[in-house]
Protein backbone atom coordinates (compact mmCIF):
# COMPACT_ATOMS: atom_id res chain seq x y z
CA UNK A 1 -21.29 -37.20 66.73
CA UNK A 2 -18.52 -34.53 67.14
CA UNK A 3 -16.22 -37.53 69.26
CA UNK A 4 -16.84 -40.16 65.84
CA UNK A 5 -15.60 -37.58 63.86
CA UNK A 6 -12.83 -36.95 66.02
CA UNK A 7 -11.96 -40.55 66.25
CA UNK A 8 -12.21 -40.76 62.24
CA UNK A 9 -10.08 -37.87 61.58
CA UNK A 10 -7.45 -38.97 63.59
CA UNK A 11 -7.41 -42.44 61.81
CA UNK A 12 -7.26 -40.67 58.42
CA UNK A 13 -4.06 -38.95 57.86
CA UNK A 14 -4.34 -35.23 56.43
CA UNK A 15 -8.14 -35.16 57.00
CA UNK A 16 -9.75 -33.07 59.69
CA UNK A 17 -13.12 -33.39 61.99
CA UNK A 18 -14.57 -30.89 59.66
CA UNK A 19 -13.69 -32.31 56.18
CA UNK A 20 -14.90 -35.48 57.94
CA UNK A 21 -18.34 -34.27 58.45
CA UNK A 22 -18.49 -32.42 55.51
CA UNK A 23 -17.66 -35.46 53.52
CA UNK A 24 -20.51 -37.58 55.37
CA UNK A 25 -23.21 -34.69 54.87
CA UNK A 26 -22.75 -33.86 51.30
CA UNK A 27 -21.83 -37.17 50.33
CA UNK A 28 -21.90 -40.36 52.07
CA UNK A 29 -25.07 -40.14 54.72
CA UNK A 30 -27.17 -43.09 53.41
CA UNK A 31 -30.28 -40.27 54.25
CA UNK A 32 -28.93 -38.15 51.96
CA UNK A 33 -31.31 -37.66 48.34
CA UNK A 34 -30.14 -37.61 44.93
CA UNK A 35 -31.58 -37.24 41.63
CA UNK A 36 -34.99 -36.07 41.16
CA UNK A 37 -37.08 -33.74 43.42
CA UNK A 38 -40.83 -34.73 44.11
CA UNK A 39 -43.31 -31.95 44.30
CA UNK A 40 -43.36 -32.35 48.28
CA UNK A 41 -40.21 -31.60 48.21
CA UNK A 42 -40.81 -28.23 46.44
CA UNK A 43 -43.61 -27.70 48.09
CA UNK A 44 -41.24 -28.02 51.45
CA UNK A 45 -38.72 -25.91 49.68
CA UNK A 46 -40.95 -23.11 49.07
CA UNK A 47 -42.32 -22.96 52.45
CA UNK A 48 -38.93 -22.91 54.14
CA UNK A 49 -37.76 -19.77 51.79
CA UNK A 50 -40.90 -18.30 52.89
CA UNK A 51 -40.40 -18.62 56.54
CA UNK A 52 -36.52 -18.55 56.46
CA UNK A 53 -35.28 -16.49 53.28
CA UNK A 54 -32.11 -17.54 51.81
CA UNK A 55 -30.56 -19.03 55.32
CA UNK A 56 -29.92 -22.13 53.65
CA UNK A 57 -28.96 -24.57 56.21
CA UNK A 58 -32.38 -23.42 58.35
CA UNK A 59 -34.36 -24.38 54.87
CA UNK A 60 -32.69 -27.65 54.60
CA UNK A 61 -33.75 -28.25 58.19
CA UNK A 62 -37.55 -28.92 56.52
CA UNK A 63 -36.54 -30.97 53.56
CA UNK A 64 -35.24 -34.30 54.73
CA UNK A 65 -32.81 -35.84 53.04
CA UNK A 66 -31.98 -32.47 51.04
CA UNK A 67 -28.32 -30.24 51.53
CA UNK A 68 -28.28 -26.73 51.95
CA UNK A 69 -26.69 -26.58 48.73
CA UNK A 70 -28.66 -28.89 47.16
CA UNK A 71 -31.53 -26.49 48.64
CA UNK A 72 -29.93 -23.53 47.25
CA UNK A 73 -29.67 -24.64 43.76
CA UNK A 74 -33.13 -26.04 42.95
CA UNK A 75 -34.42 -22.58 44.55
CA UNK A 76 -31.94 -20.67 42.03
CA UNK A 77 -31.89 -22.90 38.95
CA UNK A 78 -35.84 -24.00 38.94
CA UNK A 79 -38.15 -22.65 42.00
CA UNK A 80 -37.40 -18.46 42.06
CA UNK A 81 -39.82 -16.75 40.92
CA UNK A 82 -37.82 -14.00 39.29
CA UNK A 83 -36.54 -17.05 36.63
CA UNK A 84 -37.89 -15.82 33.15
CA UNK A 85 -39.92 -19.05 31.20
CA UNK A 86 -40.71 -17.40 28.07
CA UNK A 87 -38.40 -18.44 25.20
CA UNK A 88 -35.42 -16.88 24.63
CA UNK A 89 -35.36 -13.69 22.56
CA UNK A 90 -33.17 -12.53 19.62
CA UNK A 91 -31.95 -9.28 21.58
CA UNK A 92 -31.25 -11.67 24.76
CA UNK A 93 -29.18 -14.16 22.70
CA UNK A 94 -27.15 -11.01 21.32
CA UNK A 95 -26.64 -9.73 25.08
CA UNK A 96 -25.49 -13.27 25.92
CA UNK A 97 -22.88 -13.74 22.23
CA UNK A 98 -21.38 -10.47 23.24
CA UNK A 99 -21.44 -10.71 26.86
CA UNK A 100 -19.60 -14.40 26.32
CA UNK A 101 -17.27 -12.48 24.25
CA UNK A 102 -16.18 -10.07 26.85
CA UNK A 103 -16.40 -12.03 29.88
CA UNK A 104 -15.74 -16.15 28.58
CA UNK A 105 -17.51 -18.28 30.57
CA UNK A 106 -17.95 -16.67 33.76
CA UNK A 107 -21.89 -17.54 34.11
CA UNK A 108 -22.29 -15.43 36.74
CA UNK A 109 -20.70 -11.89 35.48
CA UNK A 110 -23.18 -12.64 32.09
CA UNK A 111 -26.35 -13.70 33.38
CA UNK A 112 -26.05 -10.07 36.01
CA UNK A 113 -27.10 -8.66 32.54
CA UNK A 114 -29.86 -10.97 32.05
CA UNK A 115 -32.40 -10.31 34.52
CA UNK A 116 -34.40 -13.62 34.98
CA UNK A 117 -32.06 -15.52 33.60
CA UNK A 118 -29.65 -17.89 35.86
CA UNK A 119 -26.59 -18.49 35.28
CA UNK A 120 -26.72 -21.90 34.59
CA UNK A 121 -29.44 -21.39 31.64
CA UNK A 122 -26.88 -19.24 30.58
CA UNK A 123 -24.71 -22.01 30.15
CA UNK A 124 -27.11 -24.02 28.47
CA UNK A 125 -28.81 -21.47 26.33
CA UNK A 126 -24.96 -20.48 24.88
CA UNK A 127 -24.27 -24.36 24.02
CA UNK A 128 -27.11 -24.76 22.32
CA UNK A 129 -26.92 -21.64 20.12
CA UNK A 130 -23.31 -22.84 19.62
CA UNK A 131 -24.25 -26.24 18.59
CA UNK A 132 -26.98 -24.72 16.26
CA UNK A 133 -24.00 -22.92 14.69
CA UNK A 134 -21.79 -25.38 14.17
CA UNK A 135 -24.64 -27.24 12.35
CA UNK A 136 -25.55 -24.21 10.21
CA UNK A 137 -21.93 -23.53 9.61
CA UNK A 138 -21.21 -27.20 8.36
CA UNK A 139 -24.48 -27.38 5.83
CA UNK A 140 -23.38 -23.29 4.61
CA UNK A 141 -20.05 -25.07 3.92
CA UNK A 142 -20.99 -27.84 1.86
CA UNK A 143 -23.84 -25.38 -0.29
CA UNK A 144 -21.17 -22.71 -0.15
CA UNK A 145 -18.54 -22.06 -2.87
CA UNK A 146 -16.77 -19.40 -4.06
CA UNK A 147 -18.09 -20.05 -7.13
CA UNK A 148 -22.19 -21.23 -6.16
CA UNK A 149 -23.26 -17.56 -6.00
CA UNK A 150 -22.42 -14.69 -8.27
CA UNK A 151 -23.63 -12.52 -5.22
CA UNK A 152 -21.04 -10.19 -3.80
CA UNK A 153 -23.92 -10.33 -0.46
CA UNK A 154 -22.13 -11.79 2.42
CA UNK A 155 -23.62 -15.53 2.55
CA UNK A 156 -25.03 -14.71 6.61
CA UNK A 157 -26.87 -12.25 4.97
CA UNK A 158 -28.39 -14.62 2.14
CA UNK A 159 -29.15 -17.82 4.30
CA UNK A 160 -30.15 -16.60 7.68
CA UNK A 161 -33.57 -15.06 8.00
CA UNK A 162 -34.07 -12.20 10.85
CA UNK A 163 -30.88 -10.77 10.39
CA UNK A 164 -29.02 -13.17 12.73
CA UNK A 165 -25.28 -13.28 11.59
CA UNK A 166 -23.03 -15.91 12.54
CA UNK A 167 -20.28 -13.55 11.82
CA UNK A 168 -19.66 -13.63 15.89
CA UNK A 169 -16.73 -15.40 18.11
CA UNK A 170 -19.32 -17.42 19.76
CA UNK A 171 -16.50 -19.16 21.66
CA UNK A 172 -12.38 -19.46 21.20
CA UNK A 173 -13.37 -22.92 20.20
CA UNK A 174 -15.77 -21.90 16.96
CA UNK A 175 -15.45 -18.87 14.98
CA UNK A 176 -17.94 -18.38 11.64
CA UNK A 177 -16.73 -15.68 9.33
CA UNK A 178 -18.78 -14.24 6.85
CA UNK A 179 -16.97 -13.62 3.30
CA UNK A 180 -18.71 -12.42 -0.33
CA UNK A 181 -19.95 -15.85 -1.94
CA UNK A 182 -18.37 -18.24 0.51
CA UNK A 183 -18.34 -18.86 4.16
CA UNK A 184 -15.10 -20.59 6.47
CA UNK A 185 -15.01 -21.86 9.97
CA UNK A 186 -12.36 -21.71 11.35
């Protein structure tokens, strides 16, 4: 295989024998699988981490058709153990608003202070409490008027039950400020 790949390289200008072959493993091998994994597969997956660990390219070597790194990341994202299931919780969405705060979107670096929590739900779990915000935010604005309330409260306070506050910087992109008796994104 090494001498095709030699032979390829040297037909395509800039590229070498190892680009080559990485380009037909993680990409363009017709054996290669995409999309969906079946429960065998798991069920391969998990019995590869058990007799390998984390060497990757040795668990791949029991899943046909599956990459190391496609290995890698349905152990990390879906199969680990360690991954918390249970619903989110109020102090775990504060720890990820002020963590995204202080570190931006560096998945990693935030979901180190969310034990059982990858990276990549992270990600997800941050969008959606920003979309939910942006929705909130956009009803508030249309009920809220300076002059709708004679409450000097902040509105947060008045519409959001269990103390959540969208008073935060949940991104650079959306910022909800709280102000007595009316409410401005900005």
């Amino acid at each position: 295989m090494s001498i095709l790949n030699l032979q390829i390289d040297l037909t395509l200008e800039g590229r070498t024998n190892k680009s080559c072959r990485k380009r037909w493993i993680h990409s363009l091998d017709p054996e290669l699988r995409r999309g969906r994994w079946t429960s065998m597969e798991d069920f391969l997956l998990r019995n590869a981490i058990d007799e390998h660990g984390q060497l990757w390219w040795k668990v791949a070597k029991h899943v046909p058709g599956r990459t190391d790194d496609q290995c890698a990341k349905r152990w990390r994202e879906k199969l680990d153990p360690s991954i918390s299931r249970a619903p989110w919780s109020m102090d775990e969405d504060r720890v990820l608003l002020a963590a995204c705060r202080l570190h931006g979107t560096h998945w990693n670096v935030i979901a180190a202070q969310l034990p059982g929590r990858p990276p990549v739900h992270c990600r997800n779990r941050f969008q959606s409490l920003r979309r939910s915000m942006v929705s909130l935010g956009q009803e508030l604005l249309s009920e809220a008027s300076p002059t709708s309330s004679s409450s000097s409260a902040p509105v947060c306070e008045t519409v959001f039950s269990e103390n959540i506050c969208p008073t935060d910087s949940m991104s650079p992109y959306l910022e909800v400020r709280a102000r007595p008796r009316s409410l401005s994104v900005i």
